[in-house]
Structures are given as C-alpha cells and as structure tokens.
Protein backbone atom coordinates (compact mmCIF):
# COMPACT_ATOMS: atom_id res chain seq x y z
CA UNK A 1 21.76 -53.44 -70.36
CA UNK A 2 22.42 -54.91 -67.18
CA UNK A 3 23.51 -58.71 -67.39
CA UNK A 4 21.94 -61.28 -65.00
CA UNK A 5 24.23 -63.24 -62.59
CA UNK A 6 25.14 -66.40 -63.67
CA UNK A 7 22.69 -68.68 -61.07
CA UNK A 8 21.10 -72.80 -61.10
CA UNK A 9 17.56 -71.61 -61.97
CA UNK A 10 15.79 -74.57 -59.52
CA UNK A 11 12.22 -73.22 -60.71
CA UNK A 12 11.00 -69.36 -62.23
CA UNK A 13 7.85 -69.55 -60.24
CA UNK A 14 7.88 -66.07 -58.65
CA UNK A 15 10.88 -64.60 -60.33
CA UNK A 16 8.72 -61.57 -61.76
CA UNK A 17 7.62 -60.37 -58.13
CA UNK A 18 10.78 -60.95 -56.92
CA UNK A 19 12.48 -58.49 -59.49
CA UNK A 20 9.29 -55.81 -59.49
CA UNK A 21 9.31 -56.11 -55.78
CA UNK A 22 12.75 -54.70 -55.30
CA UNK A 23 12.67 -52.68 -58.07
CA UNK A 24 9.26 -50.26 -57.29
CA UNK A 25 10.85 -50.43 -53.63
CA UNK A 26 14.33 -49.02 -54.08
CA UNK A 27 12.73 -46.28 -56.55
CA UNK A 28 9.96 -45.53 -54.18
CA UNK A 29 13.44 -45.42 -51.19
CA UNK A 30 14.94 -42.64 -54.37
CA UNK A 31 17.78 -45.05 -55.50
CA UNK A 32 18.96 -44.22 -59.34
CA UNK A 33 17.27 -46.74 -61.79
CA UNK A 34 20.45 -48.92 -62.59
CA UNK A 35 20.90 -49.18 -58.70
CA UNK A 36 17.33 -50.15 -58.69
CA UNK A 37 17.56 -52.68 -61.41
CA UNK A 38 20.76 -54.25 -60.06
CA UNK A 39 18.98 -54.71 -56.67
CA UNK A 40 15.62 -56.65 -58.42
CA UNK A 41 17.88 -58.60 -60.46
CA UNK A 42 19.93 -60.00 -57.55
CA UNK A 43 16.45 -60.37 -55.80
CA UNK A 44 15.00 -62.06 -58.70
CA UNK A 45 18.65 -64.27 -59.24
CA UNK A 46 18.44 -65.63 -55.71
CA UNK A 47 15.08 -66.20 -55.99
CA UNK A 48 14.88 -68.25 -58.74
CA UNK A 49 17.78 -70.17 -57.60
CA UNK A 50 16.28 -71.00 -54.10
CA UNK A 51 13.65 -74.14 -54.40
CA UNK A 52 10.03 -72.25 -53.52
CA UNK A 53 9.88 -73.65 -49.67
CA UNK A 54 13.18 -72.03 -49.09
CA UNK A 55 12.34 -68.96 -50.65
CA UNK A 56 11.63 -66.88 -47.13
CA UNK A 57 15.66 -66.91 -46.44
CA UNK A 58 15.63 -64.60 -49.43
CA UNK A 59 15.80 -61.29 -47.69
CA UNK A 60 17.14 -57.67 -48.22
CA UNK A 61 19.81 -59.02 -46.04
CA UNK A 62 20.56 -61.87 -47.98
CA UNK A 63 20.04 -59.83 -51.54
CA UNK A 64 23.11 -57.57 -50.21
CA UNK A 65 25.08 -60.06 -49.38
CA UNK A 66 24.85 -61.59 -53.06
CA UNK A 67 25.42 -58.78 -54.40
CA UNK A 68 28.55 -58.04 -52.56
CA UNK A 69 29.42 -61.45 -53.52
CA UNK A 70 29.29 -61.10 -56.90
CA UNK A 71 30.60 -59.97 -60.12
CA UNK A 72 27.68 -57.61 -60.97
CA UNK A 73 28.61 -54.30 -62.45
C-alpha cells in the first residue's frame, strides 16, 4: 500500500495520465515498482491539485521537489 499525500484536489481531470505517465516511465528508466509508484503518485498528487491551465508547471522537476518536500514513505 502506498498512501497518497494529503493535497486540495482543485479538479481529477487528468489525474490517471498523470500517475500512468510516471509510472510506465520510471519502469521503462528500471526504477523498482514502489519507487515507481511513489513517483506517479506525487505526479498524479500535484496534478490534481494544480487548476488544469496551470498544469504545464507540473514537471519532473517540480514532481522531485514535492516529493522531497513531503512526508511520503
């Protein structure tokens, strides 16, 4: 199980891409699966918490920078 970070969901349009996205991308790059799946989730957490015509400031970048922000296991 791997707990989603606590975010203000502004809309869930596109939150499925932005978790598969990540996901096939870091597997397809040979990270472990719960690596993987903590990267989409993050993805998929900023994403959903970003209102759609901000959504292109979501980047790897920005996805790593959550994460090292946060309280994710």
């Amino acid at each position: 199980t791997l707990p989603a970070p606590a975010v203000r969901v502004v809309s869930t349009h596109g939150a499925g891409a932005a978790f598969t996205g990540p996901l096939g991308a870091a597997l397809a790059d040979g990270a472990a699966l719960a690596d993987a799946a903590r990267l989409a989730q993050a993805a998929a957490a900023l994403t959903v918490a970003s209102p759609p015509d901000a959504r292109r400031a979501v980047t790897a970048d920005a996805v790593r920078a959550f994460l090292d922000q946060s309280s994710m296991p």
